[in-house]
N, C-alpha and C. Protein backbone atom coordinates (compact mmCIF):
# COMPACT_ATOMS: atom_id res chain seq x y z
N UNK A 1 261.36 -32.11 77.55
CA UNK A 1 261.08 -31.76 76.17
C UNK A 1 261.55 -30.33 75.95
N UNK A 2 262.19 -30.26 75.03
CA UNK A 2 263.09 -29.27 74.52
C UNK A 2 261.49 -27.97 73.96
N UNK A 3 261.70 -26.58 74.49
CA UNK A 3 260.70 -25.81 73.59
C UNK A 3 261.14 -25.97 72.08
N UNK A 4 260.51 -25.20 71.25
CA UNK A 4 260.64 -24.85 69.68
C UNK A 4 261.91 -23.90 69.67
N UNK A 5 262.00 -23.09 70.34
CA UNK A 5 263.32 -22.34 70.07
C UNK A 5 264.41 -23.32 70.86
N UNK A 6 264.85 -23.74 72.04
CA UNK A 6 265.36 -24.01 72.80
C UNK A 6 266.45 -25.56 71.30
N UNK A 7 265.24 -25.84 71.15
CA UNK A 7 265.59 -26.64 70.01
C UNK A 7 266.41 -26.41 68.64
N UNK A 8 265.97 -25.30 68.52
CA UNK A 8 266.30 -24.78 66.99
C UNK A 8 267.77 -24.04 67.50
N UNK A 9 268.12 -23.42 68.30
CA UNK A 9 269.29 -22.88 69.03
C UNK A 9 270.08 -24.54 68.74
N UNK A 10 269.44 -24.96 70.03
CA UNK A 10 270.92 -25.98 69.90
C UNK A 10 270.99 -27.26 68.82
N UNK A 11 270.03 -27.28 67.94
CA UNK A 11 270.48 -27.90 66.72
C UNK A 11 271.28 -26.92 65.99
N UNK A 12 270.65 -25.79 65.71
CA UNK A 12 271.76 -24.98 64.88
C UNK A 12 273.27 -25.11 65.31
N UNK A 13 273.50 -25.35 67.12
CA UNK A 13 275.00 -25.17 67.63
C UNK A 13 276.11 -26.53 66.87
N UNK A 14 275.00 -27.63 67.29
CA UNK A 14 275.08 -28.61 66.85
C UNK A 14 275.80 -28.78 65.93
N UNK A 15 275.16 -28.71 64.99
CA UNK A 15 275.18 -28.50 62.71
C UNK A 15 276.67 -28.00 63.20
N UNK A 16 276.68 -26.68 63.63
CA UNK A 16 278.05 -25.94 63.57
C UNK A 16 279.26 -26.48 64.15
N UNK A 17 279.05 -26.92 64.68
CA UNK A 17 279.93 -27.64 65.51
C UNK A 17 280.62 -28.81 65.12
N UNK A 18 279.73 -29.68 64.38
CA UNK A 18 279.61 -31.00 63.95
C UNK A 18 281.00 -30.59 62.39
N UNK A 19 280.41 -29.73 61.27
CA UNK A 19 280.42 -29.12 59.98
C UNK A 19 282.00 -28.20 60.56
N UNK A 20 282.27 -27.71 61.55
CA UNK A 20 283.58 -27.64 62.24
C UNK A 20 284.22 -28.63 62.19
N UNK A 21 283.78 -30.25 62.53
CA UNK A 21 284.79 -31.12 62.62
C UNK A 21 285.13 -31.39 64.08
N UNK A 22 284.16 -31.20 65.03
CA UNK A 22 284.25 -31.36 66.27
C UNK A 22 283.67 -33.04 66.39
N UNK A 23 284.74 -33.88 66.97
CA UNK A 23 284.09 -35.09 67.40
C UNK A 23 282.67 -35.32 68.24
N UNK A 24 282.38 -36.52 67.63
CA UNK A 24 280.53 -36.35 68.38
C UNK A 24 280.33 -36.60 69.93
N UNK A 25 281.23 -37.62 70.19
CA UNK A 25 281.64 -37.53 72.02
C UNK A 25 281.19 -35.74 72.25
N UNK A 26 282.62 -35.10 71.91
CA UNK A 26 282.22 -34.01 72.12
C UNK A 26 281.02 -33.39 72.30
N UNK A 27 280.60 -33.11 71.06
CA UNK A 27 279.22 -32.83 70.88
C UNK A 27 278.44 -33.24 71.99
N UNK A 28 278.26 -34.32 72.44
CA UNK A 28 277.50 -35.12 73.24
C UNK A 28 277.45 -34.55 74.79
N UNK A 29 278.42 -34.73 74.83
CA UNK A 29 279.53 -33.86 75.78
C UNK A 29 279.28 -32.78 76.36
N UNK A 30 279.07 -31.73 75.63
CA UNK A 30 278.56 -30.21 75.92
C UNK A 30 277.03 -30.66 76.11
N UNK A 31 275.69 -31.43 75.44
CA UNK A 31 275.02 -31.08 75.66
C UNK A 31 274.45 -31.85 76.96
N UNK A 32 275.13 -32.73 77.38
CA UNK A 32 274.75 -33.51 78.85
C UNK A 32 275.61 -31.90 79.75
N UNK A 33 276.66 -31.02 79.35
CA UNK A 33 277.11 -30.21 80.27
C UNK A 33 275.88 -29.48 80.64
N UNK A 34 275.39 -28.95 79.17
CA UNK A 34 274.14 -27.70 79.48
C UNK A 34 272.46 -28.85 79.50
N UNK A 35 272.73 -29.09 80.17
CA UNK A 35 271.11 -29.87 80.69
C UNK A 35 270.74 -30.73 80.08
N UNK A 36 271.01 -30.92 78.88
CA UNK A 36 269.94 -31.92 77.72
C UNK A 36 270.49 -32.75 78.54
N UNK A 37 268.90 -33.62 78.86
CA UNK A 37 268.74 -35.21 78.99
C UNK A 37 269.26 -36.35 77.58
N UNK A 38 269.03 -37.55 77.72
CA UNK A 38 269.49 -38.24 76.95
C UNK A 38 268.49 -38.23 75.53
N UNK A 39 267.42 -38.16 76.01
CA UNK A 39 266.58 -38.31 75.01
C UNK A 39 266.59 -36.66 74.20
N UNK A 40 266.37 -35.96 74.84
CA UNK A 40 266.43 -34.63 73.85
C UNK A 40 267.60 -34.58 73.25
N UNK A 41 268.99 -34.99 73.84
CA UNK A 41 270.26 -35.14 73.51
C UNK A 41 269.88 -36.04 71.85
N UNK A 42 269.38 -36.99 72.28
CA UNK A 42 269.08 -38.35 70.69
C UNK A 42 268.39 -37.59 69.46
N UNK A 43 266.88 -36.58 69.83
CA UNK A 43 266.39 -35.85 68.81
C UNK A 43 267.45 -34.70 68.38
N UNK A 44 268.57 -34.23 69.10
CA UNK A 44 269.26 -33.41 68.39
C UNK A 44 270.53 -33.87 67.43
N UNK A 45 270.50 -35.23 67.92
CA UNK A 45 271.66 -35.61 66.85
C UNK A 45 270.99 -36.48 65.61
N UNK A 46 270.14 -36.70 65.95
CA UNK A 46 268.46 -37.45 64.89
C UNK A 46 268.84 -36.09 63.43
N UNK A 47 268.26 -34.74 64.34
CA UNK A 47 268.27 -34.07 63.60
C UNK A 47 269.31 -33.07 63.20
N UNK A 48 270.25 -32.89 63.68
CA UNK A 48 271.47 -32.38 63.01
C UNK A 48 272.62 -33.02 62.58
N UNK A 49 273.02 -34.25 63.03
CA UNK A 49 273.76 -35.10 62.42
C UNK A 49 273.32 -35.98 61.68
N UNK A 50 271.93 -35.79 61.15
CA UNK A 50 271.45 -36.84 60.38
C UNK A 50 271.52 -38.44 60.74
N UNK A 51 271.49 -38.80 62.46
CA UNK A 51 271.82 -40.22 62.62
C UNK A 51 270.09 -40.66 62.82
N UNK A 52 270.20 -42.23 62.61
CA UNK A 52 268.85 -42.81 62.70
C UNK A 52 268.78 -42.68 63.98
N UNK A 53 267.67 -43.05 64.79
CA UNK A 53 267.22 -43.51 66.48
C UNK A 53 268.16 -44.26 66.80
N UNK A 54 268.48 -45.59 65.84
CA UNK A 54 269.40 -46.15 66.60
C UNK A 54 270.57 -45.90 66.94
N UNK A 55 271.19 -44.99 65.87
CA UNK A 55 272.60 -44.60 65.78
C UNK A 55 272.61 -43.45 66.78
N UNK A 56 271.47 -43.10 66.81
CA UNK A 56 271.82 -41.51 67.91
C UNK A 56 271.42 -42.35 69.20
N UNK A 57 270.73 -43.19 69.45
CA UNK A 57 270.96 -43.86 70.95
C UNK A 57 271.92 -44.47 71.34
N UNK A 58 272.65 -45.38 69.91
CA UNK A 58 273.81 -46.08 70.67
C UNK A 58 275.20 -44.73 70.70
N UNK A 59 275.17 -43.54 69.67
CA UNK A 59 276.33 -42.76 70.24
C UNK A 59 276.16 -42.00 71.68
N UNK A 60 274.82 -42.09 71.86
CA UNK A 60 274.83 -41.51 73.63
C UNK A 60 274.89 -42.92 74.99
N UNK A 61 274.76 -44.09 74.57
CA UNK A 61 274.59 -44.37 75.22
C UNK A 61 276.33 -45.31 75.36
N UNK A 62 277.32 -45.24 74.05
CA UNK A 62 278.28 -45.43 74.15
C UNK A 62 279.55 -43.89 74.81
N UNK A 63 278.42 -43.27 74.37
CA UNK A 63 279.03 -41.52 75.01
C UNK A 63 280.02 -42.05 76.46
N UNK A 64 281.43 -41.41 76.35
CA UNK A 64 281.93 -41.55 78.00
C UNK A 64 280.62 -40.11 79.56
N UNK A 65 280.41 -39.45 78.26
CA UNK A 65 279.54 -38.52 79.15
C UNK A 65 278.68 -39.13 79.80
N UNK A 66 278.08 -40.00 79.10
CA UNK A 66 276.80 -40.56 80.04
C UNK A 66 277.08 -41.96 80.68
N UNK A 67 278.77 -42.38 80.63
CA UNK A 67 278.91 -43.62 80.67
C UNK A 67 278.43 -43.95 82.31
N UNK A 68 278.27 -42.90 83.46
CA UNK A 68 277.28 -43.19 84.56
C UNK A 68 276.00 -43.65 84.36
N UNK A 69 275.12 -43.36 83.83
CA UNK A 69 274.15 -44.09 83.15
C UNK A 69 273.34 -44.97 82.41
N UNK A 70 274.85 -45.36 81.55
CA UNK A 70 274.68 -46.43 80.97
C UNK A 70 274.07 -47.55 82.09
N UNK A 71 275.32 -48.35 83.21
CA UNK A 71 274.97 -49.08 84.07
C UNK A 71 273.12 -49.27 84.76
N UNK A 72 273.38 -48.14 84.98
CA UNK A 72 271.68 -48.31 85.38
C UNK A 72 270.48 -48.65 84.60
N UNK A 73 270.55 -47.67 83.38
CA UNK A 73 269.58 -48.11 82.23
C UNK A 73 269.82 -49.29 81.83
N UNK A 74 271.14 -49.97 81.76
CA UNK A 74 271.16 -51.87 81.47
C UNK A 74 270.85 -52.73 82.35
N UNK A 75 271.07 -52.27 83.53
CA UNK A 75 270.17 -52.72 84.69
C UNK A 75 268.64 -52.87 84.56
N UNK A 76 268.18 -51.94 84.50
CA UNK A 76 266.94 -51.50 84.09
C UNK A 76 266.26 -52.47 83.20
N UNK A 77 266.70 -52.31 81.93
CA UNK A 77 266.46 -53.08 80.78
C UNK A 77 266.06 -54.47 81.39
N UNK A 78 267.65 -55.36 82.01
CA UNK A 78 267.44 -56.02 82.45
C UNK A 78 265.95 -56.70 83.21
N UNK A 79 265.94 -55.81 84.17
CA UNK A 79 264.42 -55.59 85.24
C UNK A 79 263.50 -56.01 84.41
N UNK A 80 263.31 -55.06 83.60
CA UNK A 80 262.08 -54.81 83.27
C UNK A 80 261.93 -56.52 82.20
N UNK A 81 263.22 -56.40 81.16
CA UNK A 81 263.00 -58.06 80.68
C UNK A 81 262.33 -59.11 81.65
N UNK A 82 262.91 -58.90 82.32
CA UNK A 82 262.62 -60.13 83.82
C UNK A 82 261.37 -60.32 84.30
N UNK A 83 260.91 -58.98 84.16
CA UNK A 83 259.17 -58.77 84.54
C UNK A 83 258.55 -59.34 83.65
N UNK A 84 258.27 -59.36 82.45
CA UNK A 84 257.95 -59.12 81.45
C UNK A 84 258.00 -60.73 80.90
N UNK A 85 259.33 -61.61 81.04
CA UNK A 85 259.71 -62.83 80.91
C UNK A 85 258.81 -63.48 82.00
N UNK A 86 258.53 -63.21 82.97
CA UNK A 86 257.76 -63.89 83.87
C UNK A 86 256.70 -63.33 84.13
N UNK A 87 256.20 -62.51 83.64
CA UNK A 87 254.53 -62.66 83.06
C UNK A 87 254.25 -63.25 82.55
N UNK A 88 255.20 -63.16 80.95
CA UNK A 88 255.04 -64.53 79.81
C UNK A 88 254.44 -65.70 80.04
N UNK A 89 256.35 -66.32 80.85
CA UNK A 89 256.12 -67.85 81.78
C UNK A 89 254.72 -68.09 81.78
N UNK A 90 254.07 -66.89 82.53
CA UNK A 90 252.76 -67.16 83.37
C UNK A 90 251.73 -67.88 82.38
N UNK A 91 251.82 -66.94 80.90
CA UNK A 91 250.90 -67.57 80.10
C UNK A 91 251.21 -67.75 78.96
N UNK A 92 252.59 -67.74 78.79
CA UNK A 92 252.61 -68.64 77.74
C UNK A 92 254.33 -69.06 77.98
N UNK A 93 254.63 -70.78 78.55
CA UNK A 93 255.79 -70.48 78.92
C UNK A 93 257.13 -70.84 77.99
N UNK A 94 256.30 -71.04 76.39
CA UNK A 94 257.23 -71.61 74.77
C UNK A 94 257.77 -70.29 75.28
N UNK A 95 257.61 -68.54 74.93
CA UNK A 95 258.25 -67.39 74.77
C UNK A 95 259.76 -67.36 75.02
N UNK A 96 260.60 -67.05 74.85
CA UNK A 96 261.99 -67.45 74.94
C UNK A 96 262.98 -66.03 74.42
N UNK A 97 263.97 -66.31 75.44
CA UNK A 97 265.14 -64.79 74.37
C UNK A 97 265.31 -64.48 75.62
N UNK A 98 266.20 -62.99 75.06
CA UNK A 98 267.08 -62.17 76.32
C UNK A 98 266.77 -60.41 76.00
N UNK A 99 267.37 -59.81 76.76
CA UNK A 99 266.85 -58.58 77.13
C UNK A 99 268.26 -58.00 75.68
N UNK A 100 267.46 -57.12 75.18
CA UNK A 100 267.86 -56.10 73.87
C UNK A 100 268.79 -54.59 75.12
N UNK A 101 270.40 -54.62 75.24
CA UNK A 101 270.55 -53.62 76.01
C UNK A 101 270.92 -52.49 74.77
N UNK A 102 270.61 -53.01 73.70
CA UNK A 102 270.76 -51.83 73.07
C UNK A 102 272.54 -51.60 72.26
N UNK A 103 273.12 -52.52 72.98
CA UNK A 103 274.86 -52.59 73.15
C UNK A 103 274.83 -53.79 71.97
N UNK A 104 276.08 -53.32 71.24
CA UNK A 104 276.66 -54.07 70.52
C UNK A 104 277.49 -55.13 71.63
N UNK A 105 277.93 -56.43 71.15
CA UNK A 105 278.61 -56.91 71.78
C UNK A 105 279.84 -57.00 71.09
N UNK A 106 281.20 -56.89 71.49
CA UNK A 106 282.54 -56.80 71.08
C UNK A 106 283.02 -58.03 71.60
């Protein structure tokens, strides 16, 4: 979790950057360079690029910056569906569907 200043710094860099005309990869880019995790990475483009949750998760999680990560967190997803699907089974076994990776499909 980002402090109150730590925040306000790099949204302001953000805004500037963005309002420059710097692609959002980019953007993205620098802030996986200087530490931001994915999620503080999502509240700064929430709030300086004006994108919804979803739009600021799927540009980080389509990001080439984090494209190491992607794999695992869809993995993950996966897992955890699986758990979750077979708890269901357990008690109630109508429940039905597939795991949400968050990914558009092309």
């Amino acid at each position: 979790m980002l402090p109150d200043e730590g925040f306000t710094s790099a949204a302001s860099m953000i805004t500037t950057r963005l309002t420059e005309g710097a692609p959002l990869d980019d953007v993205i880019a620098y802030l996986r360079s200087e530490g931001f995790g994915q999620i503080d990475s999502m509240k700064l483009l929430m709030h300086s690029a004006g994108l919804s949750l979803a739009e600021a998760k799927h540009a980080i999680d389509a990001s080439p910056a984090w494209q190491d990560r992607r794999e695992s967190n869809d993995a993950l997803r996966r897992d955890l569906w699986e758990a979750a699907q077979t708890m269901a089974d357990a008690t109630d076994p109508a429940i039905t569907g597939g795991p949400s990776t968050g990914h558009k499909r092309v």
